[in-house]
Each structure stands twice: as structure tokens, then as C-alpha cells.
Protein backbone atom coordinates (compact mmCIF):
# COMPACT_ATOMS: atom_id res chain seq x y z
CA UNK A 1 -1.30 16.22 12.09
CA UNK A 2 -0.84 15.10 8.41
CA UNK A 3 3.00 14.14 9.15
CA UNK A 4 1.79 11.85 11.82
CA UNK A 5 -0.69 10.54 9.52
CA UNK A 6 1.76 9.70 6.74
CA UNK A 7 4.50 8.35 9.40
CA UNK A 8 1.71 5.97 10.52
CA UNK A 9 0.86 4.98 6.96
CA UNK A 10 4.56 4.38 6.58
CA UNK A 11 4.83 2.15 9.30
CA UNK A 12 1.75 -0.10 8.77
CA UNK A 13 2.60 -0.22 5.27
CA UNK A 14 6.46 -1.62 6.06
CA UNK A 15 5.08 -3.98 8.50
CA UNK A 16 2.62 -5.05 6.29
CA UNK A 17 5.63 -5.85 4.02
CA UNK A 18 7.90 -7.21 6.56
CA UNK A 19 4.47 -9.57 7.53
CA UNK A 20 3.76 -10.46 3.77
CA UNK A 21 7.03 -11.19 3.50
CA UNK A 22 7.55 -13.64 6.69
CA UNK A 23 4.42 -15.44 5.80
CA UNK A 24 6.03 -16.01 2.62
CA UNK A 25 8.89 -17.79 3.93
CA UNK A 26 6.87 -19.83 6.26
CA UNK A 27 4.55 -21.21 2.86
CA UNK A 28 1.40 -19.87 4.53
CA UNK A 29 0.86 -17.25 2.03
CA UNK A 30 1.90 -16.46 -1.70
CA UNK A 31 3.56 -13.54 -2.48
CA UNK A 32 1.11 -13.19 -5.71
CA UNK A 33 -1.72 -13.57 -3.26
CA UNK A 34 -0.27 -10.88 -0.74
CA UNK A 35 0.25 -8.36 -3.77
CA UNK A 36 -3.10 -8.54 -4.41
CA UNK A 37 -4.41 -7.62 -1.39
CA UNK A 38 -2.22 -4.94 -1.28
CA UNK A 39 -3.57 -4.13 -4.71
CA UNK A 40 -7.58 -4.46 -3.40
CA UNK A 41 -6.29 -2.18 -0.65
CA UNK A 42 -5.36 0.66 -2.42
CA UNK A 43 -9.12 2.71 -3.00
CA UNK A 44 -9.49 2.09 0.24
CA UNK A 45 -6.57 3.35 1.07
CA UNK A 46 -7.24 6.55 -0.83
CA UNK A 47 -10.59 7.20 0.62
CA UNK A 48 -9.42 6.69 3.57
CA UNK A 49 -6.47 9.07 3.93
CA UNK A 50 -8.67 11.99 1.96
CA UNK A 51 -11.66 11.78 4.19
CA UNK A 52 -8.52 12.23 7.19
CA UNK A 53 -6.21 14.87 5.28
CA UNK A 54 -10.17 16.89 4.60
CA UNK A 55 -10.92 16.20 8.49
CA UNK A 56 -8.11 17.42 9.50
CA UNK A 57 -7.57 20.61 7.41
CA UNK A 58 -7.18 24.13 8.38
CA UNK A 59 -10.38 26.00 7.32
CA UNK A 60 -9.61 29.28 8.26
CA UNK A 61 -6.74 29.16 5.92
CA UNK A 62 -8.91 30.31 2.69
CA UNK A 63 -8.16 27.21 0.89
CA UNK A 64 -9.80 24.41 -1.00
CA UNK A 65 -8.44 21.57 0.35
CA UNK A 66 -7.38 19.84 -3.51
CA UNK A 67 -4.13 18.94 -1.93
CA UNK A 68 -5.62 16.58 0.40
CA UNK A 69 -7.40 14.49 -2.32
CA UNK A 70 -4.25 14.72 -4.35
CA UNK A 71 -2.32 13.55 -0.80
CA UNK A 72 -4.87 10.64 -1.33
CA UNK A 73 -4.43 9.70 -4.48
CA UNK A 74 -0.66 9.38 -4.03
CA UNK A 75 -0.44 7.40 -1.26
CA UNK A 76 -3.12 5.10 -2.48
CA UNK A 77 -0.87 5.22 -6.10
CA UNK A 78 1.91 3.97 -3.42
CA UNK A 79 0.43 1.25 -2.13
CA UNK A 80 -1.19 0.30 -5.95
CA UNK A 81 2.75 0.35 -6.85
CA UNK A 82 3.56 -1.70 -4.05
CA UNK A 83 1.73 -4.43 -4.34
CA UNK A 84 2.54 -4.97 -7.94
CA UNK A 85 5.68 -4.93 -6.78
CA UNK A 86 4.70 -8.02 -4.77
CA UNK A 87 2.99 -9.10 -7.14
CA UNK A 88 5.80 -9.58 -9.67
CA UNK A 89 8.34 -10.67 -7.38
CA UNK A 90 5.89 -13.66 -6.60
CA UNK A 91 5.14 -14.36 -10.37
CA UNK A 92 9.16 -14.40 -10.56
CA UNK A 93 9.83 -16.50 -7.92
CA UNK A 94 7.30 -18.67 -8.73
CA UNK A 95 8.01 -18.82 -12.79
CA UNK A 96 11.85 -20.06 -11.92
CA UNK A 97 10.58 -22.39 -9.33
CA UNK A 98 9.11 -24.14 -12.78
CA UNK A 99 11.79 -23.75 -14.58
CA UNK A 100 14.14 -25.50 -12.13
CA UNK A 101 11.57 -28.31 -11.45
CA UNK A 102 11.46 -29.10 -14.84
């Protein structure tokens, strides 16, 4: 079960990418703007995918369960990463759109 729940957190993460990114060339939305969302996203993100990876472990097995807090963290760390990523490639682009206006 935690495979398909990272596959699926793969996939809406690209297509929220592959969304930011269209809206981006259409001039409905900034890529600065879209980084931060992704950004704003990421606790949730990480509360979210603990509370599932803790739902969905295996009891019975004798352990604690750390690894799904630390499975958590990282994705959420992912998604923080990505969106600065966004973030910076829409300062960028924006930056030597004022240089080459002025």
C-alpha cells in the first residue's frame, strides 16, 4: 500500500508541475506565485502522508512506526524543494525579463 501511495504522490506532484507550468505559458499564473503554493503545500503534505503511512502500517510487525513520519518528512522536504525550485526559475525568468526591457 505505501508504493501506491508514493506512485500517486508522484503523479499529482508531476501534473501539478506540468499544470504550473502550462499556466505559465498561457500568463495566467506566475511561476513565483505557483512555487509558493507548492511551498504552503508542503506541511500539509507531510501530515498528510504520515497520518496515511501510520494508517496503513503493519501492527503486528513489533515496530514503531518512526519510518512512516520520517516517509513524511521526506516527501513533504520534496515538495518544499520543489517549489523553490519554481520559485527560482520564476525569479530568473522574471529578473532577465528586466534586464532585456531595459
Amino acid at each position: 500500500m505505501a508504493n501506491l501511495m508514493l506512485v500517486f504522490f508522484l503523479v499529482v506532484l508531476i501534473s501539478l508541475n506540468v499544470l504550473f507550468f502550462s499556466f505559465s505559458k498561457k500568463e495566467k499564473l506566475g511561476l513565483m506565485v505557483s512555487g509558493l503554493i507548492l511551498i504552503m503545500l508542503s506541511p500539509l503534505v507531510n501530515y498528510t502522508m504520515k497520518a496515511l503511512f501510520l494508517f496503513f502500517y503493519d501492527w503486528s510487525s513489533g515496530g514503531t512506526g518512526e519510518g512512516a513520519g520520517y516517509g513524511g518528512a521526506i516527501l513533504a522536504l520534496l515538495t518544499f524543494v520543489n517549489g523553490l525550485l519554481l520559485l527560482l526559475i520564476g525569479f530568473n525568468r522574471w529578473f532577465f525579463a528586466v534586464i532585456k526591457k531595459n
